[in-house]
N, C-alpha and C. Protein backbone atom coordinates (compact mmCIF):
# COMPACT_ATOMS: atom_id res chain seq x y z
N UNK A 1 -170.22 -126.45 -17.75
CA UNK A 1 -168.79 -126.56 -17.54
C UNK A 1 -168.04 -125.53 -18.40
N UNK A 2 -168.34 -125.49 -19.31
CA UNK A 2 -167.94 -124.40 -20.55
C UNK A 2 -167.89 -123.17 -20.00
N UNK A 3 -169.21 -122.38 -19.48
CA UNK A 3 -169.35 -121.43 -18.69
C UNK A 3 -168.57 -121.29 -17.28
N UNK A 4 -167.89 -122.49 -16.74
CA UNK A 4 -166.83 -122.13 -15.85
C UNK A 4 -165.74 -121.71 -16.59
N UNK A 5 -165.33 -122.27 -17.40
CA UNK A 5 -164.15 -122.19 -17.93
C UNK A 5 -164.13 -120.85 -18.86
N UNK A 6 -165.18 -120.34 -19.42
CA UNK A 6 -165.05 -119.21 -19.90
C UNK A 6 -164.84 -118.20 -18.81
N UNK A 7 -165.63 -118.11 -17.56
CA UNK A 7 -165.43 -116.98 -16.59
C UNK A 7 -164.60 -117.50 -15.77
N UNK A 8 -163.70 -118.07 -16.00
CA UNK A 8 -162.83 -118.62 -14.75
C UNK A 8 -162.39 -118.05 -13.71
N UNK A 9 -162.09 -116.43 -14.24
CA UNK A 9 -161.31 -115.47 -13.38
C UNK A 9 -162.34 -114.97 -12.59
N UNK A 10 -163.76 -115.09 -12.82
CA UNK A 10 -164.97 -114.52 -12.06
C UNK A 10 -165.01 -115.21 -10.89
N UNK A 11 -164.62 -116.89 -11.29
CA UNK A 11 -164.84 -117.98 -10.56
C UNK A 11 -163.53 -117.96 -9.33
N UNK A 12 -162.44 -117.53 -9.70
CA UNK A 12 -161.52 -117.09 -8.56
C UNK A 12 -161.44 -116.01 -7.94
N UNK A 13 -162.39 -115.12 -9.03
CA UNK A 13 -162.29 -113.41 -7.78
C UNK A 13 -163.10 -114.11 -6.56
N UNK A 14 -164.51 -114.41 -6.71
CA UNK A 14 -165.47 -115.37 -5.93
C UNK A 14 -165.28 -116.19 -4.39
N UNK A 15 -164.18 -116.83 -5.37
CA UNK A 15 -163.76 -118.02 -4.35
C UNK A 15 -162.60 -117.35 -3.75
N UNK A 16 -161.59 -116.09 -3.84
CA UNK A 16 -161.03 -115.21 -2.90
C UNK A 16 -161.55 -114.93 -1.73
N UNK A 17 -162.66 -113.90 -2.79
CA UNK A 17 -163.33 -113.42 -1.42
C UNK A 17 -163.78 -114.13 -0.80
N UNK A 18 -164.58 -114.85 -0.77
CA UNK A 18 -165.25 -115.91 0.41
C UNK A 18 -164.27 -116.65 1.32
N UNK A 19 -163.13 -116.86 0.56
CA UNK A 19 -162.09 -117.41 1.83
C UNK A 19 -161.44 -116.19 2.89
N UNK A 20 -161.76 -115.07 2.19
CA UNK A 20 -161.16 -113.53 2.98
C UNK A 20 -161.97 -113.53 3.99
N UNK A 21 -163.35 -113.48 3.71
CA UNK A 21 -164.61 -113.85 4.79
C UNK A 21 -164.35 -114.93 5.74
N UNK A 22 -164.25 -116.03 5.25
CA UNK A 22 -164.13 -117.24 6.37
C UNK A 22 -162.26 -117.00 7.30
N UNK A 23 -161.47 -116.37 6.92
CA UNK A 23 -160.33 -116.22 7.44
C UNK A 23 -161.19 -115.16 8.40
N UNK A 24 -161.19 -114.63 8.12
CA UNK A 24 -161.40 -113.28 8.58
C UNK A 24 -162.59 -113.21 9.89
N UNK A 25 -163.02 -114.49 10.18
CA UNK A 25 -163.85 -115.39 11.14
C UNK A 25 -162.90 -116.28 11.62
N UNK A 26 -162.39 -116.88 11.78
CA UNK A 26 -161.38 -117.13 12.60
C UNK A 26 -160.90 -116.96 13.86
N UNK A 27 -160.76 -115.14 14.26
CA UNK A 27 -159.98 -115.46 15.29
C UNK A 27 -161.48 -115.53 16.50
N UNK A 28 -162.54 -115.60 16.10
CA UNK A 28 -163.84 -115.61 16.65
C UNK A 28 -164.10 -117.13 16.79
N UNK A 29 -163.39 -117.93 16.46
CA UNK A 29 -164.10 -119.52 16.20
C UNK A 29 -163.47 -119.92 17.44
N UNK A 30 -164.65 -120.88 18.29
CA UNK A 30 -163.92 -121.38 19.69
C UNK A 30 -164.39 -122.73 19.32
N UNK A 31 -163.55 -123.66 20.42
CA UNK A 31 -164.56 -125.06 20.54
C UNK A 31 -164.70 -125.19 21.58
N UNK A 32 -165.46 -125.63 21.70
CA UNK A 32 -166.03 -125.99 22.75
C UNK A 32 -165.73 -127.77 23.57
N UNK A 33 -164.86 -128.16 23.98
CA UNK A 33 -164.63 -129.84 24.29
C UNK A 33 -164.96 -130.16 25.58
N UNK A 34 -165.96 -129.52 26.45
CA UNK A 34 -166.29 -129.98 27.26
C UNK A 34 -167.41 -131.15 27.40
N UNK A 35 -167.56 -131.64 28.51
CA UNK A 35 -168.50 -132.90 28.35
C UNK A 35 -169.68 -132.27 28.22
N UNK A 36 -170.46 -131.39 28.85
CA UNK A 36 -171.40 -130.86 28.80
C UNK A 36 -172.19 -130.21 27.37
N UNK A 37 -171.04 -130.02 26.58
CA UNK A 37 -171.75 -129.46 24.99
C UNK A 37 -172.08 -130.65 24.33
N UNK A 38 -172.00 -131.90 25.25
CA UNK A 38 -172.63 -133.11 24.37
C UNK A 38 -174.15 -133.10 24.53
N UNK A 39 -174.53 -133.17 25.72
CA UNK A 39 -175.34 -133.11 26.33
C UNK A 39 -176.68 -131.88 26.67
N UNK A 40 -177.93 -132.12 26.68
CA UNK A 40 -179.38 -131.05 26.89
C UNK A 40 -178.62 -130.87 28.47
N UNK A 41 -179.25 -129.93 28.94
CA UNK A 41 -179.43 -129.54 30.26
C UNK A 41 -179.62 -130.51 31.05
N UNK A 42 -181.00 -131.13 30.69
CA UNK A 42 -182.05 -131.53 31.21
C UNK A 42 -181.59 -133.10 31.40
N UNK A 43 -180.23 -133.56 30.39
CA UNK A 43 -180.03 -135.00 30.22
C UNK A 43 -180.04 -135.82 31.64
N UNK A 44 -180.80 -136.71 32.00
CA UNK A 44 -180.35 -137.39 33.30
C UNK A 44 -178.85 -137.66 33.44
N UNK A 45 -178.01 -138.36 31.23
CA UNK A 45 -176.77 -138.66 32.42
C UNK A 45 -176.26 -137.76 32.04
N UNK A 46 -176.14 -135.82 31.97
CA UNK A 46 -175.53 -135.09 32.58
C UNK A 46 -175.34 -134.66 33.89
N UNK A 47 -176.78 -135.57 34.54
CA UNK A 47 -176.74 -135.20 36.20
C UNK A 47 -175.97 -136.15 36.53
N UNK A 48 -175.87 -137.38 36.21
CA UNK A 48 -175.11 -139.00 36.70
C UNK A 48 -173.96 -138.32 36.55
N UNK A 49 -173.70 -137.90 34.99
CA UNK A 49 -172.10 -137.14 35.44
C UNK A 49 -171.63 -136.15 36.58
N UNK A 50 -172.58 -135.45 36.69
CA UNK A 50 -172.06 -134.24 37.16
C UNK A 50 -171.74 -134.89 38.90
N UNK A 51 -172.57 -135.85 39.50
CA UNK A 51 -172.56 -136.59 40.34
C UNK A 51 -171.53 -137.12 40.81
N UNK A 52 -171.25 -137.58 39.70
CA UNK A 52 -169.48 -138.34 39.61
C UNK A 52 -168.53 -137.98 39.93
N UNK A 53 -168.29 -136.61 39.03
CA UNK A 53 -167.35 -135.59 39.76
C UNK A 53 -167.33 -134.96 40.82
N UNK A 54 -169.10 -134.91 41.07
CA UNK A 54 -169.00 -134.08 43.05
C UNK A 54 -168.39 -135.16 44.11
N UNK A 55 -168.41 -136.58 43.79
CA UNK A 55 -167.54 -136.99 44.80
C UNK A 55 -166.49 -137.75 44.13
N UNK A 56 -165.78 -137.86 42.77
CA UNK A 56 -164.39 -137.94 42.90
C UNK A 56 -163.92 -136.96 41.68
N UNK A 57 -164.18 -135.52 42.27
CA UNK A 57 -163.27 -134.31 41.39
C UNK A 57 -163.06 -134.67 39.93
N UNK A 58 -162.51 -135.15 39.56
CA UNK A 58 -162.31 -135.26 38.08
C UNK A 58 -162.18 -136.13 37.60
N UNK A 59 -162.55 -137.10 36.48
CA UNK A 59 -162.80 -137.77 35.23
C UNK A 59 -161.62 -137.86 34.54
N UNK A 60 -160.36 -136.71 34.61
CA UNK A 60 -159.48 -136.89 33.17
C UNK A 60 -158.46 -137.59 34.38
N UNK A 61 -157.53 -138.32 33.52
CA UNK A 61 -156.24 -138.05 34.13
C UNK A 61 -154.88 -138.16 33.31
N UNK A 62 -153.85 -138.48 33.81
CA UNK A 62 -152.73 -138.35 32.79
C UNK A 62 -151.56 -139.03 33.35
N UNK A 63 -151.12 -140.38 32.81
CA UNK A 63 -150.31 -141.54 33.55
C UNK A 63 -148.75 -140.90 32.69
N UNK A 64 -147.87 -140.66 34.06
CA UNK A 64 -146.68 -140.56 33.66
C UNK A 64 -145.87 -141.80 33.90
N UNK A 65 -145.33 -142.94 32.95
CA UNK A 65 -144.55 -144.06 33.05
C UNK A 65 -143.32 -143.86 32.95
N UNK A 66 -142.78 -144.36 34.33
CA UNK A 66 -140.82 -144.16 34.51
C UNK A 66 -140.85 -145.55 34.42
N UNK A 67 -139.37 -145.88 33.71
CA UNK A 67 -139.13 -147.17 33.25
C UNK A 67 -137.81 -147.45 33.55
N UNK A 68 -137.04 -148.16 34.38
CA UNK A 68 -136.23 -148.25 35.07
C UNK A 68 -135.60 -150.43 35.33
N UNK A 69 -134.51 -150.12 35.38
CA UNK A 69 -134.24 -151.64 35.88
C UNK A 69 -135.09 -152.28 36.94
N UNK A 70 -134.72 -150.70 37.90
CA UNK A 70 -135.08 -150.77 39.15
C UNK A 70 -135.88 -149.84 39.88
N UNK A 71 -137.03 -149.36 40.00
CA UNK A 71 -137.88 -148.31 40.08
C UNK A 71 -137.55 -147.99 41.50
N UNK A 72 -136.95 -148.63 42.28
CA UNK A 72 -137.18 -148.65 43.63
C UNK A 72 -135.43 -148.15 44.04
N UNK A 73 -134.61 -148.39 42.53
CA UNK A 73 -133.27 -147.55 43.24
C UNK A 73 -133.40 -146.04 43.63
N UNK A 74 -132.77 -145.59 44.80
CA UNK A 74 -133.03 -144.48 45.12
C UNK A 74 -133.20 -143.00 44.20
N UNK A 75 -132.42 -142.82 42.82
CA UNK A 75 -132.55 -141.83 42.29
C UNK A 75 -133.67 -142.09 41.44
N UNK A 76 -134.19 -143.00 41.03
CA UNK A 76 -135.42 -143.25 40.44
C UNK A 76 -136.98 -142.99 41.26
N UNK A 77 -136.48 -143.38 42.40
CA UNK A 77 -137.53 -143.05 43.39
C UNK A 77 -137.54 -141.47 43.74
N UNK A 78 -136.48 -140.79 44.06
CA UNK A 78 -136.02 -139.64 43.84
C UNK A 78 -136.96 -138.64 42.57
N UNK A 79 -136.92 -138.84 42.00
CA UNK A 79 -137.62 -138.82 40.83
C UNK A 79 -138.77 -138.98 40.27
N UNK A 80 -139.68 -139.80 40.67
CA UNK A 80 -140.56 -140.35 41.06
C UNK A 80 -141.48 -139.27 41.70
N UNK A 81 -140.93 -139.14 43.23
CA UNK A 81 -141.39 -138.02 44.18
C UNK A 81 -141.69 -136.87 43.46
N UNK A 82 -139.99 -136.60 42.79
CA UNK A 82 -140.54 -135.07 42.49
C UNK A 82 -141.06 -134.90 41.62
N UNK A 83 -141.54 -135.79 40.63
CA UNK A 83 -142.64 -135.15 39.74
C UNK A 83 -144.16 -135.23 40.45
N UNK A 84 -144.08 -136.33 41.57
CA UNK A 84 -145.31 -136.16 42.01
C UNK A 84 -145.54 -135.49 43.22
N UNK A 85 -144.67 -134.69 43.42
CA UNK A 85 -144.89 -133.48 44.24
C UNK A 85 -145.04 -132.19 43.32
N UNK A 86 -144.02 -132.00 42.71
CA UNK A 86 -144.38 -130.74 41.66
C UNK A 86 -145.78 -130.62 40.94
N UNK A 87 -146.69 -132.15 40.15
CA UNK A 87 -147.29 -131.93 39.76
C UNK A 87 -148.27 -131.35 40.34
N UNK A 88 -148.42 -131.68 41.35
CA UNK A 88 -150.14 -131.58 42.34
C UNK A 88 -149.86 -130.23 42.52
N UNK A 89 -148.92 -129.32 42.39
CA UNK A 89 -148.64 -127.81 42.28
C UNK A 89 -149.21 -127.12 40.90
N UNK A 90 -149.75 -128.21 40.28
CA UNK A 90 -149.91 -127.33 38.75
C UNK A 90 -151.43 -126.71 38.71
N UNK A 91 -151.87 -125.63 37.84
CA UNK A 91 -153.59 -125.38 38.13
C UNK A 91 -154.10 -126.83 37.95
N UNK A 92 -155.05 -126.72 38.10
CA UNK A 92 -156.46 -128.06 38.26
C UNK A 92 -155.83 -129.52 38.28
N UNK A 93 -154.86 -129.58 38.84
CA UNK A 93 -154.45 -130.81 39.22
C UNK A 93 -155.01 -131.06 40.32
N UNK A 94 -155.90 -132.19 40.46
CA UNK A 94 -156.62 -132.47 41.92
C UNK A 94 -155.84 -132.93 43.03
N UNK A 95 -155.55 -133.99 42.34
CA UNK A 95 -154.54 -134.70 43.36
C UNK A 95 -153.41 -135.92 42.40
N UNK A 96 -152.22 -136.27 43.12
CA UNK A 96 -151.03 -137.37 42.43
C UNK A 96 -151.34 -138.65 43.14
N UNK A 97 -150.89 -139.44 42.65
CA UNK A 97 -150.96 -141.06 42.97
C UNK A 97 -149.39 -142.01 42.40
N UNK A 98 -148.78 -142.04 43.00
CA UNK A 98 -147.39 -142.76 43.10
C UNK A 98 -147.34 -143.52 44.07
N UNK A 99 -145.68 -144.15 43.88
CA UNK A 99 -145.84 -145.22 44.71
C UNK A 99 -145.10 -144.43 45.76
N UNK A 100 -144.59 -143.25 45.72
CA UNK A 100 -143.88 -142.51 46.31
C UNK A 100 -144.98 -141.45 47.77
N UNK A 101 -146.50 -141.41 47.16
CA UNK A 101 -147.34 -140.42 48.03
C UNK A 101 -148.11 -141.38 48.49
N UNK A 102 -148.22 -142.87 48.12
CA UNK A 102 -149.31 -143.29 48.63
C UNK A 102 -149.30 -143.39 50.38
N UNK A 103 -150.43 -143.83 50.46
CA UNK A 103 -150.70 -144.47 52.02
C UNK A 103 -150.20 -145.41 52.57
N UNK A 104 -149.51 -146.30 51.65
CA UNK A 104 -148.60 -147.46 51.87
C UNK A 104 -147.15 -146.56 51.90
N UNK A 105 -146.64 -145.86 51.32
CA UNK A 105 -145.13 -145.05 51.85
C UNK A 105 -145.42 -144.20 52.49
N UNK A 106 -146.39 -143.35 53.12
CA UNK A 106 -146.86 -142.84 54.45
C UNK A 106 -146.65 -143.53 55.10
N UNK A 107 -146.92 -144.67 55.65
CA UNK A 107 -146.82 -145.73 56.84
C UNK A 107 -145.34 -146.19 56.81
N UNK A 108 -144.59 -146.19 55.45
CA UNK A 108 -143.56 -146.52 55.30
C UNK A 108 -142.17 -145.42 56.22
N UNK A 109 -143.18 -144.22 56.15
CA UNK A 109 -142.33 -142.71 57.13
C UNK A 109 -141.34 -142.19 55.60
N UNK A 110 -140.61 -143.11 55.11
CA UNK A 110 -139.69 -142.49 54.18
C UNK A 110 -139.36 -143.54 52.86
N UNK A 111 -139.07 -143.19 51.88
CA UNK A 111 -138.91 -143.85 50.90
C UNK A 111 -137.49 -144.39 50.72
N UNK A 112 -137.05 -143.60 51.47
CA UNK A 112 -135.08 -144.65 52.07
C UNK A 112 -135.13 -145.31 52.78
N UNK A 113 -136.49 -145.45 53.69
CA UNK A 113 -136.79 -146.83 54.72
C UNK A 113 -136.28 -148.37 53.73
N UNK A 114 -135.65 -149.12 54.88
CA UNK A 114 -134.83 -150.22 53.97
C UNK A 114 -135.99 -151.30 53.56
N UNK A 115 -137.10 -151.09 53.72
CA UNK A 115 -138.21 -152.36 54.01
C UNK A 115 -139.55 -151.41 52.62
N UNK A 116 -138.53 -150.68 52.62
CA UNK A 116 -140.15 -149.66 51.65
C UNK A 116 -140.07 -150.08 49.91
N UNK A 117 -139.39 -150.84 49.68
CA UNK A 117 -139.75 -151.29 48.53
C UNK A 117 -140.82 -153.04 49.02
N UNK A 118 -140.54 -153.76 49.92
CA UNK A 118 -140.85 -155.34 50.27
C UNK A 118 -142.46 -154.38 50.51
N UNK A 119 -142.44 -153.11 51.14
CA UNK A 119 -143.75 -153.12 51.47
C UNK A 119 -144.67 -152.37 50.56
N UNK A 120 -144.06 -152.09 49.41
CA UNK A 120 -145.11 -151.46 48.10
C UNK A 120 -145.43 -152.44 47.49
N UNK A 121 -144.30 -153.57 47.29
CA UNK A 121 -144.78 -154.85 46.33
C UNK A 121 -145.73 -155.68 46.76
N UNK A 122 -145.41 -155.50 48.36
CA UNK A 122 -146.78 -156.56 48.68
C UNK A 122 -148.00 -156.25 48.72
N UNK A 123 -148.28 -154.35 48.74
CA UNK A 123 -149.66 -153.99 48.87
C UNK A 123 -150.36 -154.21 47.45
N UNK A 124 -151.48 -154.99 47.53
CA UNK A 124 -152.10 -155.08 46.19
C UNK A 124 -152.94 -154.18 45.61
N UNK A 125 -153.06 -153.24 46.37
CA UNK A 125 -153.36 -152.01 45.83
C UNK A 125 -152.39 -151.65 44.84
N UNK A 126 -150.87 -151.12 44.78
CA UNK A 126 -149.93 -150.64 44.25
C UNK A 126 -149.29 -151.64 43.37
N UNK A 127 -149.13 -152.91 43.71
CA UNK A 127 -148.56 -153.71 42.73
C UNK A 127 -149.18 -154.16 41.24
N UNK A 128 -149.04 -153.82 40.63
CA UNK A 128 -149.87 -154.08 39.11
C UNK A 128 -150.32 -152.86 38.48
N UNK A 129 -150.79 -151.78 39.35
CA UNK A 129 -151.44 -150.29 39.25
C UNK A 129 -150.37 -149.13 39.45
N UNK A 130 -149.52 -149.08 40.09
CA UNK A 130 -148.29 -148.28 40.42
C UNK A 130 -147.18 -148.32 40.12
N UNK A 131 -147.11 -149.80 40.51
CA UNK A 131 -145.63 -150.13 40.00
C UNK A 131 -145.82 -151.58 39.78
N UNK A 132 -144.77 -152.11 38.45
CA UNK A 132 -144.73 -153.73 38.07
C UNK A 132 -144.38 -154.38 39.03
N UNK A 133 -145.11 -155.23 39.05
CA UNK A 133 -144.57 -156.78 39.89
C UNK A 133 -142.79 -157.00 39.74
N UNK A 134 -142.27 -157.03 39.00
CA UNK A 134 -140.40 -157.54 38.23
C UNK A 134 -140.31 -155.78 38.82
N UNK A 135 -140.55 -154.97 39.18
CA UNK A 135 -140.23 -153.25 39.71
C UNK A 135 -139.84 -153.06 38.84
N UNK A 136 -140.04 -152.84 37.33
CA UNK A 136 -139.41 -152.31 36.57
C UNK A 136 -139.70 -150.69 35.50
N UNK A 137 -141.14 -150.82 36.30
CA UNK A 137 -142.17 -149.58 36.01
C UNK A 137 -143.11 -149.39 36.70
N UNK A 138 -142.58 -147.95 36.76
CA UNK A 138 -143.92 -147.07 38.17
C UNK A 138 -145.16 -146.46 37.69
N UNK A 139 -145.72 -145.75 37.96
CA UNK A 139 -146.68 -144.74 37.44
C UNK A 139 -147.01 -144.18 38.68
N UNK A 140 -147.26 -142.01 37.66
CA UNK A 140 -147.26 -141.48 38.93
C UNK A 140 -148.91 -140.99 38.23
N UNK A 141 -149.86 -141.42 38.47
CA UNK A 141 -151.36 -140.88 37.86
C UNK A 141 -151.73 -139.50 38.51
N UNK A 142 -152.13 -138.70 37.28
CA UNK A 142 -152.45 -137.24 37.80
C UNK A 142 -153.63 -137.07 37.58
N UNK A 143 -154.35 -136.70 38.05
CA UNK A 143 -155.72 -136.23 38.41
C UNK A 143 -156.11 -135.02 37.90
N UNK A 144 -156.74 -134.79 37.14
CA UNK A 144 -156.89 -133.42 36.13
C UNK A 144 -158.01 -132.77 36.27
N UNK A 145 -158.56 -131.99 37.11
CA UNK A 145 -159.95 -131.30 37.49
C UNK A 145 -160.64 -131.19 36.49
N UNK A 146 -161.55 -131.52 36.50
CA UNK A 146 -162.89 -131.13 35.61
C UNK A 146 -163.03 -129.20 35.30
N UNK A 147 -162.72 -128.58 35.90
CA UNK A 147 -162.56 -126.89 35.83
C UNK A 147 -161.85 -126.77 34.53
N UNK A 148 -160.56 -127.49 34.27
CA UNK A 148 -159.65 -126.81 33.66
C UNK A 148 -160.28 -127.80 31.78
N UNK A 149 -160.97 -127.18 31.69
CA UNK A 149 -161.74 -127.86 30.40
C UNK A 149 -161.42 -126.90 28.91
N UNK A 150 -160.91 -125.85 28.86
CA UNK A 150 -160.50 -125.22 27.74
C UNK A 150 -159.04 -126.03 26.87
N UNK A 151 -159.25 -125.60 25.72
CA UNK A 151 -157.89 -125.73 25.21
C UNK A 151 -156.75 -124.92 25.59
N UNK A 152 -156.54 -123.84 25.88
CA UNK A 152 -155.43 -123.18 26.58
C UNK A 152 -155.32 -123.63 27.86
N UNK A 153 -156.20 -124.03 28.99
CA UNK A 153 -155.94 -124.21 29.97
C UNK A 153 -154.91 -125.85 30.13
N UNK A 154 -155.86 -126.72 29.37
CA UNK A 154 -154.90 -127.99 29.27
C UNK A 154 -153.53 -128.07 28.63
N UNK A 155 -153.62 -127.05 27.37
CA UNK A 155 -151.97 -126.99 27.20
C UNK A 155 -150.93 -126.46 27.81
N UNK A 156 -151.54 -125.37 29.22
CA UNK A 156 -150.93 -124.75 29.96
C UNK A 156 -150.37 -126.13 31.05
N UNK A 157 -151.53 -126.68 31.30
CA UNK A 157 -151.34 -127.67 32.04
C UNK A 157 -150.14 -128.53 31.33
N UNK A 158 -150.47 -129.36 30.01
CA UNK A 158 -149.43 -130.25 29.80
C UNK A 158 -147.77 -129.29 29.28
N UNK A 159 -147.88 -127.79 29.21
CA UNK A 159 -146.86 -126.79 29.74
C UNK A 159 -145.84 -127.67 30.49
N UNK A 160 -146.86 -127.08 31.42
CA UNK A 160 -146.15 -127.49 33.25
C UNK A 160 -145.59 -128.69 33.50
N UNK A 161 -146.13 -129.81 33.17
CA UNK A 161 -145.99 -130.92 33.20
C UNK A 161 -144.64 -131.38 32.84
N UNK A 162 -144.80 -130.92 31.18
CA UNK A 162 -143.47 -130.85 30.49
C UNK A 162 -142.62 -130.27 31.19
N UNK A 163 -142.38 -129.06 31.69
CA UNK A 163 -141.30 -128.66 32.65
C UNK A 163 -140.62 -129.57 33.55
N UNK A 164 -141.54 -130.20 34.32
CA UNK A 164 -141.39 -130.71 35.27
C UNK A 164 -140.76 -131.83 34.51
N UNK A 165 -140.82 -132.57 34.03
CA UNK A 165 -140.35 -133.83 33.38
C UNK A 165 -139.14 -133.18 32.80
């Protein structure tokens, strides 16, 4: 200990440089956060995964919650739409899920149809998962491709997102 304290200044030229070195590595350092750098090649459940995604596209997603008296008054629904139309415009967005795109307001023809709120609440698909039972909160679920797996690419993504919101 003595011998630190006598060369102390040896002991900080030292510990300079080596942090000049490790900075200086930096702009070379990536990560890697894909599912696959968990995993051998060879792993069976990298194949179970990879499986998964060949028939439903992507694994991530990203729940946007509108919170409203009334989810089903027109500018809320309004609203609603257009984030879940804009989003499915963003890179590796697979596909949106609202109460606004589903297959139940397809059949509905329009979301100003006077019967298109009686007929989202009753589908039990959408009620509990889309939107609350009391309508007081929707969700528009985004679907996030498995492709877009970098860190720049997802912040580009939650970018966009942000815009849109």
């Amino acid at each position: 200990m003595q011998l630190l304290v006598e060369r102390r200044w040896v002991v900080l030229i030292v510990l300079a440089v080596v942090t000049l070195f490790a900075a200086a590595a930096l702009p070379r350092l990536i990560f890697d956060n894909s599912v696959e750098s968990w995993f051998l090649e060879s792993d069976p459940s990298l194949a179970a995964y990879n499986e998964f995604t060949d028939v439903f596209k992507s694994d991530q997603i990203v729940v946007v919650a509108f919170f409203a008296d009334n989810v089903f008054d027109p500018d809320v629904l309004q609203l609603i739409d257009r984030v879940s139309t804009e989003a499915v415009d963003l890179e590796f967005v697979e596909r949106v899920q609202s109460i606004t795109n589903s297959q139940v307001a397809r059949r509905a023809a329009d979301i100003t149809a006077p019967d298109f709120e009686e007929k989202i609440l009753a589908s039990p698909l959408l009620q509990g998962l889309l939107v609350s039972p009391r309508a007081d909160a929707a969700a528009a679920v985004i679907y996030y491709a498995r492709e877009g797996d970098t860190f720049l690419q997802k912040r580009e993504f939650v970018s966009g997102l942000r815009s849109i919101l």
